[in-house]
PDB file of N, CA and C in Angstrom:
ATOM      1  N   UNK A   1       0.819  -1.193   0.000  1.00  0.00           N
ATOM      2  CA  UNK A   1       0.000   0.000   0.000  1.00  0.00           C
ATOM      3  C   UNK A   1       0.862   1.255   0.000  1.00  0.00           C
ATOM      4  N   UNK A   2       2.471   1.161   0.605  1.00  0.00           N
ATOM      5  CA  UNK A   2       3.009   2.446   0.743  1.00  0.00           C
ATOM      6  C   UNK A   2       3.304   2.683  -0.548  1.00  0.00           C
ATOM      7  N   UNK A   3       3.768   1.375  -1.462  1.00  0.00           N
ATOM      8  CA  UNK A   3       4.092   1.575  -2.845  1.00  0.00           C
ATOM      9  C   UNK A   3       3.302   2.352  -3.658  1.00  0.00           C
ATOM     10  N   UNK A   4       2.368   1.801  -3.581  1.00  0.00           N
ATOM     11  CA  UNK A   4       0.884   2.683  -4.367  1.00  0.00           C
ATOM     12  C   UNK A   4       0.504   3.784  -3.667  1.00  0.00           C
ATOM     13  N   UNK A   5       0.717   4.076  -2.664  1.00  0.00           N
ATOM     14  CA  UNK A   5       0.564   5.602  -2.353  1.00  0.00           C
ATOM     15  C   UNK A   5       2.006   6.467  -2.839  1.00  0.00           C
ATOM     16  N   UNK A   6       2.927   6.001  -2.911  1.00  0.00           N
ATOM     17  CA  UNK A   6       4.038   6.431  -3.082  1.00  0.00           C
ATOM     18  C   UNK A   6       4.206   7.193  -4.847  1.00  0.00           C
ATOM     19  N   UNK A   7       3.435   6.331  -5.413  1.00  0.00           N
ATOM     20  CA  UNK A   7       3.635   6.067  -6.885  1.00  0.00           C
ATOM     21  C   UNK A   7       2.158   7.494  -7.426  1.00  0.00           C
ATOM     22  N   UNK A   8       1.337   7.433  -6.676  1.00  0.00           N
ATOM     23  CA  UNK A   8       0.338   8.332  -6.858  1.00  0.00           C
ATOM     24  C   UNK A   8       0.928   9.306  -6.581  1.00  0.00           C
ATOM     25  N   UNK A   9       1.059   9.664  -5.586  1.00  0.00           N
ATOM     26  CA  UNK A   9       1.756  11.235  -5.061  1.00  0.00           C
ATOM     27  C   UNK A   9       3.069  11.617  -6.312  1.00  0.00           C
ATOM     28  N   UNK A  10       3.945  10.977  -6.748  1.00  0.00           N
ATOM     29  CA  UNK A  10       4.669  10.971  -7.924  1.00  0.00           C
ATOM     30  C   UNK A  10       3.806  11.611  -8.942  1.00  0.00           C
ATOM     31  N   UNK A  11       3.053  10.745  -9.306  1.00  0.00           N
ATOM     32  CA  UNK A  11       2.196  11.417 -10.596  1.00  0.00           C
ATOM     33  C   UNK A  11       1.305  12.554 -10.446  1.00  0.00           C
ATOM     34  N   UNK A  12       0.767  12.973  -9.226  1.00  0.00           N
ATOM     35  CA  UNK A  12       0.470  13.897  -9.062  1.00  0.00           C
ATOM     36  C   UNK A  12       1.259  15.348  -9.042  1.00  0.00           C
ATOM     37  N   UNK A  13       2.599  15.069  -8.617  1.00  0.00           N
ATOM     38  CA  UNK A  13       3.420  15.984  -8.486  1.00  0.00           C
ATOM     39  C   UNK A  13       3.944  16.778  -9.806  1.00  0.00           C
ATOM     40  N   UNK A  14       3.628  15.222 -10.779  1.00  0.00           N
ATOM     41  CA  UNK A  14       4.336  15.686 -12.131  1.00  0.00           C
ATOM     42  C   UNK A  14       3.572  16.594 -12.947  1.00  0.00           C
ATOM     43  N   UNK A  15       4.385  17.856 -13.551  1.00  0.00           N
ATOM     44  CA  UNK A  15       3.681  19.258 -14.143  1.00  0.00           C
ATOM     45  C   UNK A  15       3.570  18.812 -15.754  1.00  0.00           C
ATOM     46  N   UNK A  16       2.390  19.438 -16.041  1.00  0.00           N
ATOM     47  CA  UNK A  16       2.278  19.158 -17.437  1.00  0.00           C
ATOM     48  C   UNK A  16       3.022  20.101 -17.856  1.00  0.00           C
ATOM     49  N   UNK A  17       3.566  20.332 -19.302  1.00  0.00           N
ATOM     50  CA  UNK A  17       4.189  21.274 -20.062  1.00  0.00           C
ATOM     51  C   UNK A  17       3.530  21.713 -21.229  1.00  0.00           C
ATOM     52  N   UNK A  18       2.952  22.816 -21.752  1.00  0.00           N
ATOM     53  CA  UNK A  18       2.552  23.344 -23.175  1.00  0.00           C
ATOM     54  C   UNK A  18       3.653  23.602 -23.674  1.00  0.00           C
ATOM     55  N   UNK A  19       3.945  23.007 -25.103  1.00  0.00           N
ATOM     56  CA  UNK A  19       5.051  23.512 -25.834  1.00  0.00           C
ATOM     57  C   UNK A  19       4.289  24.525 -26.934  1.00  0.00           C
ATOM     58  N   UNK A  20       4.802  25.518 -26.907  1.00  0.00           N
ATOM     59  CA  UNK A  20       4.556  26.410 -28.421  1.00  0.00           C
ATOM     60  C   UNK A  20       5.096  27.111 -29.288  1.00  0.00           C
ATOM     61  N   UNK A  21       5.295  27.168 -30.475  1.00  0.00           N
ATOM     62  CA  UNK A  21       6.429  27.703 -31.285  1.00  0.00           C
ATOM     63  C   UNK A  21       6.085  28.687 -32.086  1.00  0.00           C
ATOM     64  N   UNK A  22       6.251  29.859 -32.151  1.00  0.00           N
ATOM     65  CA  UNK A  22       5.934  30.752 -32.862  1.00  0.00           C
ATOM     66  C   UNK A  22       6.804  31.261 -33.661  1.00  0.00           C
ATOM     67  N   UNK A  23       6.865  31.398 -35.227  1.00  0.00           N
ATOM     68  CA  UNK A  23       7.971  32.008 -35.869  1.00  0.00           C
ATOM     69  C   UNK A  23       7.438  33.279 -36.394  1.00  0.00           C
ATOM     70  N   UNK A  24       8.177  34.466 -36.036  1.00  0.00           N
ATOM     71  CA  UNK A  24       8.045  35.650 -36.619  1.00  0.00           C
ATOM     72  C   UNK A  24       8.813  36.210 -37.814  1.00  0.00           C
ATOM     73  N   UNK A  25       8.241  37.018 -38.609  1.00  0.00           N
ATOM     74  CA  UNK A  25       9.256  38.051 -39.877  1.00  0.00           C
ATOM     75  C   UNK A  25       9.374  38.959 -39.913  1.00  0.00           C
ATOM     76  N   UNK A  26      10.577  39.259 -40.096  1.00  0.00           N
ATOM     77  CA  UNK A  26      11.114  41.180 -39.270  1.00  0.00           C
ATOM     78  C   UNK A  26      10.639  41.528 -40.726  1.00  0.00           C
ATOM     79  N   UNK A  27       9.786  42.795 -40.442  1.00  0.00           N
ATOM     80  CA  UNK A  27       9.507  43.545 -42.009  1.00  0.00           C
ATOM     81  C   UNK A  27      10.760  43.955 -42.515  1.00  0.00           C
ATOM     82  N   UNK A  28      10.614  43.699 -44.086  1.00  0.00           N
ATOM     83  CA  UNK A  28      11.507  44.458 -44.665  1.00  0.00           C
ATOM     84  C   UNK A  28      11.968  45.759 -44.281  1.00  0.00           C
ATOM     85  N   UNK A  29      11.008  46.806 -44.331  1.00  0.00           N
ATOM     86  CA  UNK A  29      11.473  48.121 -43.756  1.00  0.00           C
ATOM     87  C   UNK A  29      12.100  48.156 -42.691  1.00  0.00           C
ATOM     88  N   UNK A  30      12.210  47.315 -41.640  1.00  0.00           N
ATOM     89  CA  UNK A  30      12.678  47.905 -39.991  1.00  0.00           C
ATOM     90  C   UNK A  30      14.285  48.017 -40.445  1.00  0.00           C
ATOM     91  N   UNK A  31      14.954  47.851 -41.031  1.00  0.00           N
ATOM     92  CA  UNK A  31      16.267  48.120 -41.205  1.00  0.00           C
ATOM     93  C   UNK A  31      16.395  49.566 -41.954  1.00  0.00           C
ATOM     94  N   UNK A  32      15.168  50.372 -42.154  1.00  0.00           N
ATOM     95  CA  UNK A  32      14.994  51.869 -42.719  1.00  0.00           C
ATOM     96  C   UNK A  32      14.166  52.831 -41.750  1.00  0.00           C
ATOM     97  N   UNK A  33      14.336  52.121 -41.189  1.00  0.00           N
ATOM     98  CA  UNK A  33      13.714  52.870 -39.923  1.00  0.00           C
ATOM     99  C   UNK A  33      14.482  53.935 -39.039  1.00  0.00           C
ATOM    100  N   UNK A  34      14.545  55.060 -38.941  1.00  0.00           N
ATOM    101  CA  UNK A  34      15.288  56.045 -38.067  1.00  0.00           C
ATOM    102  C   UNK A  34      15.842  54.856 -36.567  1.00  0.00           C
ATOM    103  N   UNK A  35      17.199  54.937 -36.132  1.00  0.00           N
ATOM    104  CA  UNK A  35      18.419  54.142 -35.411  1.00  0.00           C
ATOM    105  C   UNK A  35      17.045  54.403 -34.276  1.00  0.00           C
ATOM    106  N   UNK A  36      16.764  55.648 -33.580  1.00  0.00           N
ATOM    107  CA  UNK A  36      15.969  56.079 -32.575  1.00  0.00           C
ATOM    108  C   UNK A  36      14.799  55.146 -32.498  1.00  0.00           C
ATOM    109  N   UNK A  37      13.801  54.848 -33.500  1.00  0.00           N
ATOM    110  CA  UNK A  37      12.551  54.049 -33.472  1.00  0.00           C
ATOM    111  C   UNK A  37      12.763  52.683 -33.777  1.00  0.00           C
ATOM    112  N   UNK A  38      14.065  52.171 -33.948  1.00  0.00           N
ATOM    113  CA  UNK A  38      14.483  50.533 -34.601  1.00  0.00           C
ATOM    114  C   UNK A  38      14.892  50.222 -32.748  1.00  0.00           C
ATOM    115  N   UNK A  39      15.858  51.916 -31.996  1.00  0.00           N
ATOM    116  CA  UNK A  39      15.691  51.049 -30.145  1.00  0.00           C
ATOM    117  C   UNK A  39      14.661  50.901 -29.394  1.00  0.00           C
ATOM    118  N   UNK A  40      13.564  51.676 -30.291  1.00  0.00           N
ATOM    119  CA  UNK A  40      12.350  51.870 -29.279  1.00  0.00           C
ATOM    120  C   UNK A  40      11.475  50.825 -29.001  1.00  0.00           C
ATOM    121  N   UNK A  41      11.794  50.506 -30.681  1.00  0.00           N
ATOM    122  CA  UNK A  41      10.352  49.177 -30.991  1.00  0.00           C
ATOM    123  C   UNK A  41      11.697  48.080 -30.531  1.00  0.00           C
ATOM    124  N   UNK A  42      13.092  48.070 -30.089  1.00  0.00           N
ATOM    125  CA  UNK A  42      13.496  46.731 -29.521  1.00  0.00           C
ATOM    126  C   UNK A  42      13.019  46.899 -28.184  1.00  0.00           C
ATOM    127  N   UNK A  43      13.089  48.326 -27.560  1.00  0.00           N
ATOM    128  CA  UNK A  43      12.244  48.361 -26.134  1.00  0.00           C
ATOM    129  C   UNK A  43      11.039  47.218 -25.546  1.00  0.00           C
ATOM    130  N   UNK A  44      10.586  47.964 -26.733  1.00  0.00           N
ATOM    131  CA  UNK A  44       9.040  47.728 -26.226  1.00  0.00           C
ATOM    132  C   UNK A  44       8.568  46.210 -26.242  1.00  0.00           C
ATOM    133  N   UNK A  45       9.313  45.346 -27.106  1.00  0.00           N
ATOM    134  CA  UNK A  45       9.281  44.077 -27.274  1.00  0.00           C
ATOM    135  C   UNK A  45       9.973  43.515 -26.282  1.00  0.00           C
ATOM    136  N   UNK A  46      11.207  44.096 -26.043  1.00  0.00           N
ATOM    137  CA  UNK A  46      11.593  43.433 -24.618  1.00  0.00           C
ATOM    138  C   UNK A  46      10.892  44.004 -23.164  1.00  0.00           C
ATOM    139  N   UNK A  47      10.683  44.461 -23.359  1.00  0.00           N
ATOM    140  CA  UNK A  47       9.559  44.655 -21.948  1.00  0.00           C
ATOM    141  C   UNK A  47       7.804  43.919 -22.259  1.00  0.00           C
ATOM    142  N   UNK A  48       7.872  44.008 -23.529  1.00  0.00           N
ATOM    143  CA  UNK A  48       6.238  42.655 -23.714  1.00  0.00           C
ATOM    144  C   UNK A  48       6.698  41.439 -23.418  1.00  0.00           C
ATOM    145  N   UNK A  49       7.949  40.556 -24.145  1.00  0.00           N
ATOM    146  CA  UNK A  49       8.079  39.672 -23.414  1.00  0.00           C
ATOM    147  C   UNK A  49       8.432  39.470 -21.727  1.00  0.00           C
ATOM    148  N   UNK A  50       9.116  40.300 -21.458  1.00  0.00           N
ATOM    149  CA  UNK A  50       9.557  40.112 -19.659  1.00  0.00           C
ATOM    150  C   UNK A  50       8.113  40.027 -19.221  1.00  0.00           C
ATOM    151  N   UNK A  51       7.088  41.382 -19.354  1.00  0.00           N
ATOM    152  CA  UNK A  51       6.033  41.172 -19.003  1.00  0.00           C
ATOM    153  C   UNK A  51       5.113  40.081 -18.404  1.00  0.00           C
ATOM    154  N   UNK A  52       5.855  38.570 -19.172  1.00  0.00           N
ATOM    155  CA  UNK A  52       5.175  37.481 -18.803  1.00  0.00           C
ATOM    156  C   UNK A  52       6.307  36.852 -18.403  1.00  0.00           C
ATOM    157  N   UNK A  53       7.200  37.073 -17.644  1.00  0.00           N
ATOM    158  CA  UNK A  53       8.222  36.044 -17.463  1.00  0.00           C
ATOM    159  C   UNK A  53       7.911  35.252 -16.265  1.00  0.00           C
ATOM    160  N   UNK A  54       6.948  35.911 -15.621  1.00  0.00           N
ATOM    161  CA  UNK A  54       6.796  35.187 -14.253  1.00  0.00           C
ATOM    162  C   UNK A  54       5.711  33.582 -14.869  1.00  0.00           C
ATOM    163  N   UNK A  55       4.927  33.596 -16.025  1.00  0.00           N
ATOM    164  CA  UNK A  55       4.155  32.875 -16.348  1.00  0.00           C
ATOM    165  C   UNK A  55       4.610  32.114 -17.045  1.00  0.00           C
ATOM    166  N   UNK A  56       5.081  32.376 -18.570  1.00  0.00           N
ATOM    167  CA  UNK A  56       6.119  32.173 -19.513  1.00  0.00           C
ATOM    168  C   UNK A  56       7.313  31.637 -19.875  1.00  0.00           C
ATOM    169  N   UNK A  57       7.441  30.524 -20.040  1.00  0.00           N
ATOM    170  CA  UNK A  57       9.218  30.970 -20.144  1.00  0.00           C
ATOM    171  C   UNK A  57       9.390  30.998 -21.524  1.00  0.00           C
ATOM    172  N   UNK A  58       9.800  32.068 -21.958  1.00  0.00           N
ATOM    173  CA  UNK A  58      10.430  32.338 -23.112  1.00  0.00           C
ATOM    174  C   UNK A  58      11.867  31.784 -23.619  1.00  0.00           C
ATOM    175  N   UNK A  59      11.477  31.129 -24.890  1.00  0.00           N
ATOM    176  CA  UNK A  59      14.143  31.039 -25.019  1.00  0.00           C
ATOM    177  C   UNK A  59      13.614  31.389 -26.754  1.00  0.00           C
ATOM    178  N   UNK A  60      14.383  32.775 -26.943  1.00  0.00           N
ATOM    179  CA  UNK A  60      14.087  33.041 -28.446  1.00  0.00           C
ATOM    180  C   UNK A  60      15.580  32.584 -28.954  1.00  0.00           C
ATOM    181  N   UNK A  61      15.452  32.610 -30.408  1.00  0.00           N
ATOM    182  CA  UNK A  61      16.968  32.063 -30.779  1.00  0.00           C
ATOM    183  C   UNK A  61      15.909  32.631 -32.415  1.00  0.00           C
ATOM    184  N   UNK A  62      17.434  32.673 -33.078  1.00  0.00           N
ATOM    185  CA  UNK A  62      16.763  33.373 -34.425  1.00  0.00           C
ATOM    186  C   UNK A  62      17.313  31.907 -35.550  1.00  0.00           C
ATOM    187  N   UNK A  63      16.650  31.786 -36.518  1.00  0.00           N
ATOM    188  CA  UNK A  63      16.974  31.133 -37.705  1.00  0.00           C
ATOM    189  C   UNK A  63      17.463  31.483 -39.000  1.00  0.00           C
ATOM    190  N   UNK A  64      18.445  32.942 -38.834  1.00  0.00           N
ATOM    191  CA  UNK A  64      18.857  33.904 -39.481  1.00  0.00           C
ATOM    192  C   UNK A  64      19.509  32.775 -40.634  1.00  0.00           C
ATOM    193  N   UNK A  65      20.125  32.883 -41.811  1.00  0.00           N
ATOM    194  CA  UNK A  65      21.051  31.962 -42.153  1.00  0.00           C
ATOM    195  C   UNK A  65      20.814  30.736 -42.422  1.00  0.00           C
ATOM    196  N   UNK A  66      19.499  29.925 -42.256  1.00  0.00           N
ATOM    197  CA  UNK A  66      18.975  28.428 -41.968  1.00  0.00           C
ATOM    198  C   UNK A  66      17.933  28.586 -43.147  1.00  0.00           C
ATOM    199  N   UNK A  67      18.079  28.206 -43.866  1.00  0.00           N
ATOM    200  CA  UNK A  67      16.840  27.502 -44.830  1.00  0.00           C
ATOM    201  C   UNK A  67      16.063  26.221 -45.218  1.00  0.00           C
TER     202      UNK A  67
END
């Protein structure tokens, strides 16, 4: 019986995981964009993602180069 209580509490403990993958495309233009509004809009994206870091875990990595 300790086994089988032992073995429940295990599976209960264990966290499910959502995996999700989102791929984005930098517009053509953002590389014509005034230096000032190309740091702003990196601002603002890094403070939308932190935004959820407590919920979230984010790991971005780019596929620059990869076809």
């Amino acid at each position: 019986m300790a086994e089988s209580s032992k073995a429940e509490k295990e599976t209960q403990e264990e966290r499910r995981q959502y995996v999700n993958f989102a791929f984005y495309k930098l517009d053509p233009a953002w590389p014509r964009l005034p230096k000032a509004e190309r740091k702003r809009g990196k601002c603002q994206l890094i403070d939308a993602v932190n935004s959820y870091e407590q919920v979230v875990q984010t790991i971005p990595y780019s596929l620059v180069g990869i076809r």
